[in-house]
N, C-alpha and C. Protein backbone atom coordinates (compact mmCIF):
# COMPACT_ATOMS: atom_id res chain seq x y z
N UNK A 1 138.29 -105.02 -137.42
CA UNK A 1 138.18 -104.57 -138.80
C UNK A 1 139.14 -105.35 -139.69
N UNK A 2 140.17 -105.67 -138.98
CA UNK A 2 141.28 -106.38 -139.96
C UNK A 2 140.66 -107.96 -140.00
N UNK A 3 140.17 -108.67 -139.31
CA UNK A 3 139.55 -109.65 -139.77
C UNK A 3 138.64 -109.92 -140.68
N UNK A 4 137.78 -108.77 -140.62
CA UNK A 4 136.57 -108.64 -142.08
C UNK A 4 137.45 -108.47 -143.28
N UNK A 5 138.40 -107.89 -143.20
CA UNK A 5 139.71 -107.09 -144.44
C UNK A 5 139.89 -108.77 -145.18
N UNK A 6 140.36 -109.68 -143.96
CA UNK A 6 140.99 -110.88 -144.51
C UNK A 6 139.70 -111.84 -144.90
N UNK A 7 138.42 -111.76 -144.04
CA UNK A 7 137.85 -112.39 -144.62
C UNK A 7 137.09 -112.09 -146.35
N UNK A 8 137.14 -110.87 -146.76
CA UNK A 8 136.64 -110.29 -147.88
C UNK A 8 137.62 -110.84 -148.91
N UNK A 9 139.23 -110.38 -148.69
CA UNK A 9 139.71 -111.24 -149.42
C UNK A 9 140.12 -112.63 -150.11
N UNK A 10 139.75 -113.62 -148.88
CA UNK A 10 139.11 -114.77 -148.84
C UNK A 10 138.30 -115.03 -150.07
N UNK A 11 136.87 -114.47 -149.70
CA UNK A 11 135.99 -115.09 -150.34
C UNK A 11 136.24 -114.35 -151.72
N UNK A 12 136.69 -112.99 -152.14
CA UNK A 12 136.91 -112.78 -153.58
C UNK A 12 138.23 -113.37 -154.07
N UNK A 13 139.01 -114.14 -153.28
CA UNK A 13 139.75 -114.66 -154.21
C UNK A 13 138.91 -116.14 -154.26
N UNK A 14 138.40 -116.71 -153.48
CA UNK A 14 137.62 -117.87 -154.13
C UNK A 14 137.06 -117.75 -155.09
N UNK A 15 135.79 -116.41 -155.06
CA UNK A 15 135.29 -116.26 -156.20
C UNK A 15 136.19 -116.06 -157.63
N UNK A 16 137.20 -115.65 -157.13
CA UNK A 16 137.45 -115.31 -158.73
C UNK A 16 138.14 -116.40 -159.28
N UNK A 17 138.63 -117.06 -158.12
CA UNK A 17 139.55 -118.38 -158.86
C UNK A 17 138.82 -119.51 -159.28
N UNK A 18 137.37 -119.63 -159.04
CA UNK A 18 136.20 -120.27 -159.31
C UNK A 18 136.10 -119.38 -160.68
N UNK A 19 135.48 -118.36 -160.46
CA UNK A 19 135.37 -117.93 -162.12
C UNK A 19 136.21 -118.43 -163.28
N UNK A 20 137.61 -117.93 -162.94
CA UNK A 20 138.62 -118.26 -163.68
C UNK A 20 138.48 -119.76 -164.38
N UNK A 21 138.43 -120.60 -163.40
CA UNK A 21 138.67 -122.12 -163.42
C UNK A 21 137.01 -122.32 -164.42
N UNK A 22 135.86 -122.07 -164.45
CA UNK A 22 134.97 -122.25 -165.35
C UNK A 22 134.95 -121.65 -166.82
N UNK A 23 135.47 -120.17 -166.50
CA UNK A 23 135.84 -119.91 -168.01
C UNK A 23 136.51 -120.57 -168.71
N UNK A 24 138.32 -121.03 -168.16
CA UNK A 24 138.90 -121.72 -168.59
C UNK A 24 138.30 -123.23 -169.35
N UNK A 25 137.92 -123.91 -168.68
CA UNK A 25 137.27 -125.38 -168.46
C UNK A 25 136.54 -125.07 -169.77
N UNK A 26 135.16 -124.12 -169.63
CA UNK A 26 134.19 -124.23 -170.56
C UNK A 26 135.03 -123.97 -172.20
N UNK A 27 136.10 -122.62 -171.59
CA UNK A 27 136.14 -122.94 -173.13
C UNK A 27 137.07 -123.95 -173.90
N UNK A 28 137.90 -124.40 -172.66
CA UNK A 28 138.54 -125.62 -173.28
C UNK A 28 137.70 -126.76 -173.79
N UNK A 29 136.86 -126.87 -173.60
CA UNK A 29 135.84 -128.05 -173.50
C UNK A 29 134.45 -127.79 -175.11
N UNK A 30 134.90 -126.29 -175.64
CA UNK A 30 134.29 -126.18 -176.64
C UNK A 30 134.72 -125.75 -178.28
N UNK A 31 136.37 -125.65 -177.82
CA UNK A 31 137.72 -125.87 -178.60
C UNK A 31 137.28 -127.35 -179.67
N UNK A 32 137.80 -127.10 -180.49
CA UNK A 32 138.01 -128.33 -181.57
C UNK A 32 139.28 -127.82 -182.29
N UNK A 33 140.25 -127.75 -181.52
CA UNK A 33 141.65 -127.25 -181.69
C UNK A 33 142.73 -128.15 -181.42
N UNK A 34 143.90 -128.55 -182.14
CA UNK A 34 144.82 -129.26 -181.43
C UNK A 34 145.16 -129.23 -180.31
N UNK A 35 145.77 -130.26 -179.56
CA UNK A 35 145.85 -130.29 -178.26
C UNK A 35 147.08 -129.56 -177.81
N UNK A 36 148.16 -129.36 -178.83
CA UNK A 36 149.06 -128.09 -178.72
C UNK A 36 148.58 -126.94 -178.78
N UNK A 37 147.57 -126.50 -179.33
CA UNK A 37 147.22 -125.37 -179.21
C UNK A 37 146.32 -124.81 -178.08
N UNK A 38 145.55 -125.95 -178.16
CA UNK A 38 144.67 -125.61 -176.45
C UNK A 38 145.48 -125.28 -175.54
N UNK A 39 146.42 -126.33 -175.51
CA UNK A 39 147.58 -126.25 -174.33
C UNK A 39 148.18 -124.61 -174.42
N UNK A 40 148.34 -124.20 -175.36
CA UNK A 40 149.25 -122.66 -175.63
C UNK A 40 148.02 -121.45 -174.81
N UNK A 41 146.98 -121.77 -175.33
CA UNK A 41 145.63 -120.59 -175.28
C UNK A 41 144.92 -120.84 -173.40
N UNK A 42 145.24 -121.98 -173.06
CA UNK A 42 145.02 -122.46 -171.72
C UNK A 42 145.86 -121.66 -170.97
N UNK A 43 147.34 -121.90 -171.22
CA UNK A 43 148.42 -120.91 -170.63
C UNK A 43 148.44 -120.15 -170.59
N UNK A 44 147.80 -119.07 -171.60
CA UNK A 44 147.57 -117.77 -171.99
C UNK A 44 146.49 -117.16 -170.97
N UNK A 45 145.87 -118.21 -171.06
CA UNK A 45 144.28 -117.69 -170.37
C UNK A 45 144.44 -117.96 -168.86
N UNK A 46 145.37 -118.80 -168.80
CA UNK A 46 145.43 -118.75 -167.14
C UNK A 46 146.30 -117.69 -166.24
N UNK A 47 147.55 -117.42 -167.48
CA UNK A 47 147.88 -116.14 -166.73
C UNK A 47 146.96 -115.38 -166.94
N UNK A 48 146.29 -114.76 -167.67
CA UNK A 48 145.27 -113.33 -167.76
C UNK A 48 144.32 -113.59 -166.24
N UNK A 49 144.27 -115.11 -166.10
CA UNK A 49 143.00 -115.03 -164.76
C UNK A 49 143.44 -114.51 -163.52
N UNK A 50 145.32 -115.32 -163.52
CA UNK A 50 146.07 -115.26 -162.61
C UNK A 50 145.72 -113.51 -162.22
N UNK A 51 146.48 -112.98 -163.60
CA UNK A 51 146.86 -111.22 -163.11
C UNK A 51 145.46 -110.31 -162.91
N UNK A 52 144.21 -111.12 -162.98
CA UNK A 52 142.97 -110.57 -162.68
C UNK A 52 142.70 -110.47 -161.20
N UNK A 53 143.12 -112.10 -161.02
CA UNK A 53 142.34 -112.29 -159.88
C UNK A 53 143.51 -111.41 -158.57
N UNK A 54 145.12 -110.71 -159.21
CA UNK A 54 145.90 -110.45 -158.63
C UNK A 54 144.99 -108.72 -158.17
N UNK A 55 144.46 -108.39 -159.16
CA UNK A 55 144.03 -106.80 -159.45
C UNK A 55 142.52 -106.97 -158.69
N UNK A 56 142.25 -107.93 -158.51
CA UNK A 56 140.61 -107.80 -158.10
C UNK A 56 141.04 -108.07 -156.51
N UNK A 57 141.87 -108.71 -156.16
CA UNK A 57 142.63 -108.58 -154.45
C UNK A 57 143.58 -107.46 -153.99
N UNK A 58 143.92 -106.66 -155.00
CA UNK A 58 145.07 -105.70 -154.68
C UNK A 58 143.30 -104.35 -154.28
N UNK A 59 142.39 -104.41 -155.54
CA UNK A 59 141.17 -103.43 -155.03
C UNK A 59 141.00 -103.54 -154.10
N UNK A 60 139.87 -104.98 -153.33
CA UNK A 60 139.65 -105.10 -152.49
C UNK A 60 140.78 -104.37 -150.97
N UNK A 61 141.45 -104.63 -151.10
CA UNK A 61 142.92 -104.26 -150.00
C UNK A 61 142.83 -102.99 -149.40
N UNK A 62 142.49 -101.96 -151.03
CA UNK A 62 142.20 -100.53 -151.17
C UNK A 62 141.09 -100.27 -150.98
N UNK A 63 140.37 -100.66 -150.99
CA UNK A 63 138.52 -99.70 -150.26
C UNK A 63 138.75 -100.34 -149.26
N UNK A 64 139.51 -101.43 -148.34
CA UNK A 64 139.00 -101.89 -146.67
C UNK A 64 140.28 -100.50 -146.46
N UNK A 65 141.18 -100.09 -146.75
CA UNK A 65 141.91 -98.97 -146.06
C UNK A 65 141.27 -97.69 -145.85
């Protein structure tokens, strides 16, 4: 059972760090914003993915218990 535990978390943190990484990308890529500012809103947006993808692995953890 603890191997399915690790493999679930596996693949949802791929998934989400894949998500993350396309949201990011796309909307950097549809910005017509200074490149200081992208840079600020990139940072911004990558922690929010970071502390998502932290909360979408801490769930998972909790329904395999």
């Amino acid at each position: 059972m603890k191997q399915i535990g690790n493999v679930a978390k596996g693949v949802g943190l791929g998934i989400a760090a894949g998500a993350a990484v396309a949201a990011v990308s796309s909307k950097m890529m549809e910005s017509k914003k200074s490149a200081k500012t992208r840079a600020k809103e990139m940072r911004k947006s990558t922690a929010k993915a970071v502390h998502t993808v932290g909360q979408l692995i801490d769930g998972v953890e909790s329904m395999l218990k």
